[in-house]
Protein backbone atom coordinates (compact mmCIF):
# COMPACT_ATOMS: atom_id res chain seq x y z
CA UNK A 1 -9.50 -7.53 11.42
CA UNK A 2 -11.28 -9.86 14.22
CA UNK A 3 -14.25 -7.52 14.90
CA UNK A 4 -15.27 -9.27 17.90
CA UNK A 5 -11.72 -9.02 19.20
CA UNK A 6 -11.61 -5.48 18.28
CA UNK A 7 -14.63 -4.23 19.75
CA UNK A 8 -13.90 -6.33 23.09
CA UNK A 9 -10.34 -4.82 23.13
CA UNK A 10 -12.00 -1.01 22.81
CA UNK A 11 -14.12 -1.56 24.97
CA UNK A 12 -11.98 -2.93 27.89
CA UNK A 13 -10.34 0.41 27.20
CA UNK A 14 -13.05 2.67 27.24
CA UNK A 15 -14.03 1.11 30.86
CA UNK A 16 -10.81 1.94 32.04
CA UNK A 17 -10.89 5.16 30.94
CA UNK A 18 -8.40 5.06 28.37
CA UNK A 19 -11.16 6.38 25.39
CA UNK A 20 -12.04 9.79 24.14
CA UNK A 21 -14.81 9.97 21.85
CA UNK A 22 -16.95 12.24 19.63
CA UNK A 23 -15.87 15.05 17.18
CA UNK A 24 -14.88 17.82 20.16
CA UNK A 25 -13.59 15.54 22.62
CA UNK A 26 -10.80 14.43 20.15
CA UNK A 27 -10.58 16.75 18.05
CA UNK A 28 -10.28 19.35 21.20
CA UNK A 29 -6.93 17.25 22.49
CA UNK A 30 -5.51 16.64 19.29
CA UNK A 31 -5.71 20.62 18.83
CA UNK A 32 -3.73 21.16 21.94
CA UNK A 33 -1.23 18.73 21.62
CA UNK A 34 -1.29 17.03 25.40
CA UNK A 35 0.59 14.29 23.86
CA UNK A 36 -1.84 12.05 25.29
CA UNK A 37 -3.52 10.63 22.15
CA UNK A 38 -1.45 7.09 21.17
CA UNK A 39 -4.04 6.25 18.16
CA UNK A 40 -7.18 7.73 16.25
CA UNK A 41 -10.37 5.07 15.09
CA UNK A 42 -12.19 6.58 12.38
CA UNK A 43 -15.46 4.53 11.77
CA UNK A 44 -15.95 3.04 7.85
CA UNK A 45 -19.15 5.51 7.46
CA UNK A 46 -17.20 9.10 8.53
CA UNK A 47 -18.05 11.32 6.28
CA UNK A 48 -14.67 12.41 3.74
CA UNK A 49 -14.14 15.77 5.49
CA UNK A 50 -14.08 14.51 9.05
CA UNK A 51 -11.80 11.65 7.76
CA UNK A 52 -9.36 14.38 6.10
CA UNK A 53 -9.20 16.62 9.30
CA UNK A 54 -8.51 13.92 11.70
CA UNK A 55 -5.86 12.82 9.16
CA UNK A 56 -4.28 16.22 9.63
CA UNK A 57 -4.19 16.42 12.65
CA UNK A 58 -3.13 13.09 13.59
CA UNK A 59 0.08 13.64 11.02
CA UNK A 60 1.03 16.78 12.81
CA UNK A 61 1.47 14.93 15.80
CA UNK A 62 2.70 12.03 14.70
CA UNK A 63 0.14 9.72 15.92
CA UNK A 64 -1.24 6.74 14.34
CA UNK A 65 -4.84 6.86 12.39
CA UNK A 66 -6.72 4.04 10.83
CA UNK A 67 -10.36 4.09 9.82
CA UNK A 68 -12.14 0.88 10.67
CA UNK A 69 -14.56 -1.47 9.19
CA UNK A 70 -16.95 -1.02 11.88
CA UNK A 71 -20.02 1.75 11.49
CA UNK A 72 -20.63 4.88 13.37
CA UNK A 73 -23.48 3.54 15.56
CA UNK A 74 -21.20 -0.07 15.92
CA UNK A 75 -18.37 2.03 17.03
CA UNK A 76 -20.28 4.35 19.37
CA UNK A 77 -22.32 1.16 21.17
CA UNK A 78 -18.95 -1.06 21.55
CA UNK A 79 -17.56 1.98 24.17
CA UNK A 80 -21.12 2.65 25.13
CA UNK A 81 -22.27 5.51 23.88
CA UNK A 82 -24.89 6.20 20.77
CA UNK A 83 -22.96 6.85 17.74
CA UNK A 84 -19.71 7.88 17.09
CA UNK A 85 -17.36 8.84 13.70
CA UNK A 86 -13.99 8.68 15.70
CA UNK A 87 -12.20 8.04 19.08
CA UNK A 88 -9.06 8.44 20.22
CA UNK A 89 -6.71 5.88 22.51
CA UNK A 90 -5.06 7.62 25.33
CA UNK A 91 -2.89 4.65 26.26
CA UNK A 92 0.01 2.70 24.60
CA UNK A 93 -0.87 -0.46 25.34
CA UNK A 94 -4.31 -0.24 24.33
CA UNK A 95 -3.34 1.65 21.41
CA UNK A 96 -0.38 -1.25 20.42
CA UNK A 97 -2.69 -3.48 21.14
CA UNK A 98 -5.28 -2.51 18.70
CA UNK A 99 -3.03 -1.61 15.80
CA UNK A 100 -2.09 -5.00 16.15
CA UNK A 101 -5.85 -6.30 15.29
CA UNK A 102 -6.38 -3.82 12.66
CA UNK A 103 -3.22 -4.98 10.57
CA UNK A 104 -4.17 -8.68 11.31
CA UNK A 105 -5.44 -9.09 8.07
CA UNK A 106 -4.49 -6.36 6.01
């Protein structure tokens, strides 16, 4: 995965308001089921049982998870906030868009 890319790409996103972030925030409209979710970052560092329940959630509603190489605290400052163990895509293109850069290399 091209980091820079990657954190350029999220962050373009998270100015246009296409980004939730933080444990509640995601968690809270994965929960519900709005739909609106397109794809789940978990950062490298998440500890194994948020990892799991995002995982859970995110294969109940069929939506696309990957956990990252970047770090809590380098995921949190690329959509400018402090740190951060997951965020959530709200839009398709984005969220293609992304996926594509994460499978890059793997």
């Amino acid at each position: 995965m091209n980091e820079l890319k990657f954190v350029n790409l999220l962050s373009m996103a998270q100015r246009a308001g296409k980004v939730l972030s933080g444990d509640f925030a995601v968690a809270k409209e994965l929960e519900e089921r709005k739909k609106r979710v397109r794809l789940v970052v978990l950062a490298a560092d998440a500890a194994a049982e948020t990892a799991e329940r995002y995982k859970g959630l995110a294969e109940k509603s069929n939506i696309d998870i990957r956990q990252i190489s970047l770090d809590k605290e380098s995921l949190g400052h690329c959509i400018g906030k402090e740190y951060r163990a997951v965020a959530a895509v709200i839009d398709n293109g984005f969220a293609k868009a992304l996926l594509r850069l994460i499978e890059e290399d793997a």
